[in-house]
C-alpha atoms as a PDB file:
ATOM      1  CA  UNK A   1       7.134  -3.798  52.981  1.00  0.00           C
ATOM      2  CA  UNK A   2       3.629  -4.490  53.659  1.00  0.00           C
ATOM      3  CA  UNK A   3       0.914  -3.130  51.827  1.00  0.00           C
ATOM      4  CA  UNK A   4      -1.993  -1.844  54.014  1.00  0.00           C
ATOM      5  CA  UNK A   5      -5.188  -1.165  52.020  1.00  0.00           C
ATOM      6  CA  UNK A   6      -7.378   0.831  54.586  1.00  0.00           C
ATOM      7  CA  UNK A   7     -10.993   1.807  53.150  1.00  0.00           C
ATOM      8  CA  UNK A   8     -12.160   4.996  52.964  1.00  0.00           C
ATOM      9  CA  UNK A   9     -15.137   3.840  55.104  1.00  0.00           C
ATOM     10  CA  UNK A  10     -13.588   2.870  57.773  1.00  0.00           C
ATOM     11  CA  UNK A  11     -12.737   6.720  58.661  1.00  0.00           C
ATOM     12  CA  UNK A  12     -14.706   7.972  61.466  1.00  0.00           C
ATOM     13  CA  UNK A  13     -15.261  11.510  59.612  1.00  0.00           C
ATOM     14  CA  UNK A  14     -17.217   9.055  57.319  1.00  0.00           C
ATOM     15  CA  UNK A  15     -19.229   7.112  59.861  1.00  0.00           C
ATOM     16  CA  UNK A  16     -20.272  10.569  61.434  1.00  0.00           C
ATOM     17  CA  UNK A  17     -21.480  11.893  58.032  1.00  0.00           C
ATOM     18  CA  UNK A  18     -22.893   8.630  57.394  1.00  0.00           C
ATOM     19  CA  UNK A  19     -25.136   8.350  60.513  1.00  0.00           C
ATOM     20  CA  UNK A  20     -25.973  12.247  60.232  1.00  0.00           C
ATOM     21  CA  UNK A  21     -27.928  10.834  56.946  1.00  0.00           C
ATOM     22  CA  UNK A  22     -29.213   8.622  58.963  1.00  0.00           C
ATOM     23  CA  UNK A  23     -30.278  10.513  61.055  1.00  0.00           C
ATOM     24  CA  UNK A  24     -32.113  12.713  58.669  1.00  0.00           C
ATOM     25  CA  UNK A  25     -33.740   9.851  56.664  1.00  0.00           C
ATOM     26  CA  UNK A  26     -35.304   8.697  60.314  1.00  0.00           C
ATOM     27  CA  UNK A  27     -36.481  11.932  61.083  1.00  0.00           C
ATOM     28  CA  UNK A  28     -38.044  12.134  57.461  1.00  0.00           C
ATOM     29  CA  UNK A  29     -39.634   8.796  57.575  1.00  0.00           C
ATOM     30  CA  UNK A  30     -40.549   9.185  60.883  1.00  0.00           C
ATOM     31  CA  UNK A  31     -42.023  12.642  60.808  1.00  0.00           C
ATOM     32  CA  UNK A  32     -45.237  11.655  58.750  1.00  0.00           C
ATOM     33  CA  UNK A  33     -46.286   8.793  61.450  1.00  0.00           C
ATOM     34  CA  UNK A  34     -45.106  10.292  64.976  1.00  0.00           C
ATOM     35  CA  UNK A  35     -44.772  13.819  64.683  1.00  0.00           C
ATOM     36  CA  UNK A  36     -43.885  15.405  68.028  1.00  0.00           C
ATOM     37  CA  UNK A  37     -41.848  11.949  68.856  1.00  0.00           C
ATOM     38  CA  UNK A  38     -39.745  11.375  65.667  1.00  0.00           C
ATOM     39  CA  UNK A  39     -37.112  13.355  66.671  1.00  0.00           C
ATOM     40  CA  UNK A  40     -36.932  11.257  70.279  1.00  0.00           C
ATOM     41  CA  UNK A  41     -37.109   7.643  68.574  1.00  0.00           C
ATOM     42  CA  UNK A  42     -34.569   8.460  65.821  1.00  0.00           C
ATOM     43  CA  UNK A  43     -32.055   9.405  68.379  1.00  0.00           C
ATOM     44  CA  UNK A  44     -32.900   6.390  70.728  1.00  0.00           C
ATOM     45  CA  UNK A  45     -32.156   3.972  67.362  1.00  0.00           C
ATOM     46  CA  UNK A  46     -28.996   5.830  66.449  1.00  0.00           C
ATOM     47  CA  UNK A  47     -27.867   6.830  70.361  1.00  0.00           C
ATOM     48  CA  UNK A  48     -28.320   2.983  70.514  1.00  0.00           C
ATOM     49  CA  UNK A  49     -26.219   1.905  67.515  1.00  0.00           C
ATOM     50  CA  UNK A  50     -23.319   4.514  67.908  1.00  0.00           C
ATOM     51  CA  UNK A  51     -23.009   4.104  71.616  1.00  0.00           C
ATOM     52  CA  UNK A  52     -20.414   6.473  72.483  1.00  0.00           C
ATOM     53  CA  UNK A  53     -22.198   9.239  74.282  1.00  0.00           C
ATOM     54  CA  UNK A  54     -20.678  12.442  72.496  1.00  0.00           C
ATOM     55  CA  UNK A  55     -20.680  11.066  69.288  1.00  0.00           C
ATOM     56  CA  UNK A  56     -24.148   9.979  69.713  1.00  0.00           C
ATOM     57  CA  UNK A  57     -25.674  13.323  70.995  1.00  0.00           C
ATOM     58  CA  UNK A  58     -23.433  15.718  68.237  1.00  0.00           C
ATOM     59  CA  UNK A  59     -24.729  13.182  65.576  1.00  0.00           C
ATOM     60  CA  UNK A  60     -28.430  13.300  66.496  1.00  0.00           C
ATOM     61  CA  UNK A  61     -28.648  17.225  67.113  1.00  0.00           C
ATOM     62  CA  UNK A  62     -26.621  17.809  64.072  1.00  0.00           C
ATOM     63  CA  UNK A  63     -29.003  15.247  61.967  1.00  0.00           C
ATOM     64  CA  UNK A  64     -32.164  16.376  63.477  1.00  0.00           C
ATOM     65  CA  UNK A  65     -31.443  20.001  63.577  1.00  0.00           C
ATOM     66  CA  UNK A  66     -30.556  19.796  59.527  1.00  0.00           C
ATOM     67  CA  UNK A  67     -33.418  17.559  58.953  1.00  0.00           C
ATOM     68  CA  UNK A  68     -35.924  20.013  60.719  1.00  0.00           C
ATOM     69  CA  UNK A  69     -34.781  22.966  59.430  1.00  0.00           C
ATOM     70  CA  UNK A  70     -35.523  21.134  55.785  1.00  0.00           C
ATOM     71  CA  UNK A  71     -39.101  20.524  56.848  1.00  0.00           C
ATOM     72  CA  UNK A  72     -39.913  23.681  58.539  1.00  0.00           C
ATOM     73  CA  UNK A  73     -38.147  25.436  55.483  1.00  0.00           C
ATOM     74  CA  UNK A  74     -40.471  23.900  53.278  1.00  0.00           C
ATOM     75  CA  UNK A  75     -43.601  24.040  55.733  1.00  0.00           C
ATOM     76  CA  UNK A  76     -42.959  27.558  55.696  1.00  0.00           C
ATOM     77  CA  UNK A  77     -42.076  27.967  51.587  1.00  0.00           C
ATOM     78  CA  UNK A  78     -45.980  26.307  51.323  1.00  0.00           C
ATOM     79  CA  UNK A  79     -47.411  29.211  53.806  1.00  0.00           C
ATOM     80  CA  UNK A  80     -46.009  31.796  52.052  1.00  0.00           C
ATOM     81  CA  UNK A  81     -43.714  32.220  55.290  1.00  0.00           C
ATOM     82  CA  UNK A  82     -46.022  33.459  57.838  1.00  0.00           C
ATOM     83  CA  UNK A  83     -44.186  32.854  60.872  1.00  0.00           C
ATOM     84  CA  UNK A  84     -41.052  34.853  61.478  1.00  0.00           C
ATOM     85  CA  UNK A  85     -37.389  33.329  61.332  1.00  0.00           C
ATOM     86  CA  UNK A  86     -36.237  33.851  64.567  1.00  0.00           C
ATOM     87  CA  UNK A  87     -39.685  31.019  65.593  1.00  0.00           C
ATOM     88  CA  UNK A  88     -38.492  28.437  63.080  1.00  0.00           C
ATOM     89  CA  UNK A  89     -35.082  28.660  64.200  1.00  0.00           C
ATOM     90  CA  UNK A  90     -36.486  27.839  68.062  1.00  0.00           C
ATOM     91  CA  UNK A  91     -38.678  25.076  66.592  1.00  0.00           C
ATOM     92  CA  UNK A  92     -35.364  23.581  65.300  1.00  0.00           C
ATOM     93  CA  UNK A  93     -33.807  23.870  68.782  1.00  0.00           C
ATOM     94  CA  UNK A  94     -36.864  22.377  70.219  1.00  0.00           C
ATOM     95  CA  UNK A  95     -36.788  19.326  67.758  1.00  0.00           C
ATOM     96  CA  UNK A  96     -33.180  18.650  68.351  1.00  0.00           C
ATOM     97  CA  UNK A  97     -33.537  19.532  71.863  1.00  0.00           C
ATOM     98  CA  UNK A  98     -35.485  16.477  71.752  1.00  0.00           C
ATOM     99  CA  UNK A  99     -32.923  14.044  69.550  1.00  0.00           C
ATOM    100  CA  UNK A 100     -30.486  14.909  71.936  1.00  0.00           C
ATOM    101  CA  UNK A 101     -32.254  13.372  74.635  1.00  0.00           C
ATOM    102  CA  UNK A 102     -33.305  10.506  72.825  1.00  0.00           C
ATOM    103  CA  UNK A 103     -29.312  10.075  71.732  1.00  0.00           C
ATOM    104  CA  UNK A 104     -28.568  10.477  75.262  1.00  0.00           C
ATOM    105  CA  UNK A 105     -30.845   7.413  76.459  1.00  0.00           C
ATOM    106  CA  UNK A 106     -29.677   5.140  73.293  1.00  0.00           C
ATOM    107  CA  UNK A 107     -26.162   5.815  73.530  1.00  0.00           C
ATOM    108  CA  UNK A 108     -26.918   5.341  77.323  1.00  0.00           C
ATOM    109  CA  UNK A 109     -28.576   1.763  76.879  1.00  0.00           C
ATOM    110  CA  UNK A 110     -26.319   0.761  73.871  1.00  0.00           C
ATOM    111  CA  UNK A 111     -23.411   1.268  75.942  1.00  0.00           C
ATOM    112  CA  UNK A 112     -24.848  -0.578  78.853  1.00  0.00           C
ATOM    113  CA  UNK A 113     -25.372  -3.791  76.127  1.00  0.00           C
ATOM    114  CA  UNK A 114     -21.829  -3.448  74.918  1.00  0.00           C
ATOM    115  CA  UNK A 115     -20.463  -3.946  77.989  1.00  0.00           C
ATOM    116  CA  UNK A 116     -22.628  -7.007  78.909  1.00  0.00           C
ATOM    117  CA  UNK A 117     -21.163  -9.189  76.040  1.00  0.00           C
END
């Protein structure tokens, strides 16, 4: 009888929540420095270090849409929420619009590198 100690962090349900916080720390980081383009160089880093296409866009919207919706939330709580919902909740879509297709070219190019090894 063998005895098989498998981590708990070695479970991919804990590699996707652990790159979502990634993501959301890059997009917070980055936000104050690039702005319109934080969204599209966090998902290029973490497109590029997940590499699996799918994984890499559902992490990146996911993580930038939470992320966004934090900062607009708050943007908005400081305005005395001037704007209506329904224009925050496209600004969201917009943002992660814009992960996604910085995921897509990272997972793109970090797949592309894996395979060159």
């Amino acid at each position: 009888m063998e005895r098989r100690s498998e981590s708990l962090l070695n479970s991919s349900s804990v590699i996707f929540v652990a790159m979502i916080v990634v993501t959301i720390l890059l997009n917070f980081g980055l936000f104050f420095i690039l702005n319109f383009l934080a969204p599209l160089v966090t998902g290029l880093i973490v497109g590029y270090i997940v590499a699996k296409y799918i994984h890499a866009i559902a992490i990146v919207f996911s993580g930038t849409a939470l992320s966004y919706f934090l900062v607009f939330l708050i943007t908005e709580w400081f305005l005395d929420f001037v704007y209506k919902p329904e224009d925050v909740i496209f600004a969201v879509i917009i943002m992660s619009g814009i992960g996604v297709l910085g995921g897509a070219i990272g997972s793109f190019v970090g797949a592309r590198r894996s395979k060159t090894k």
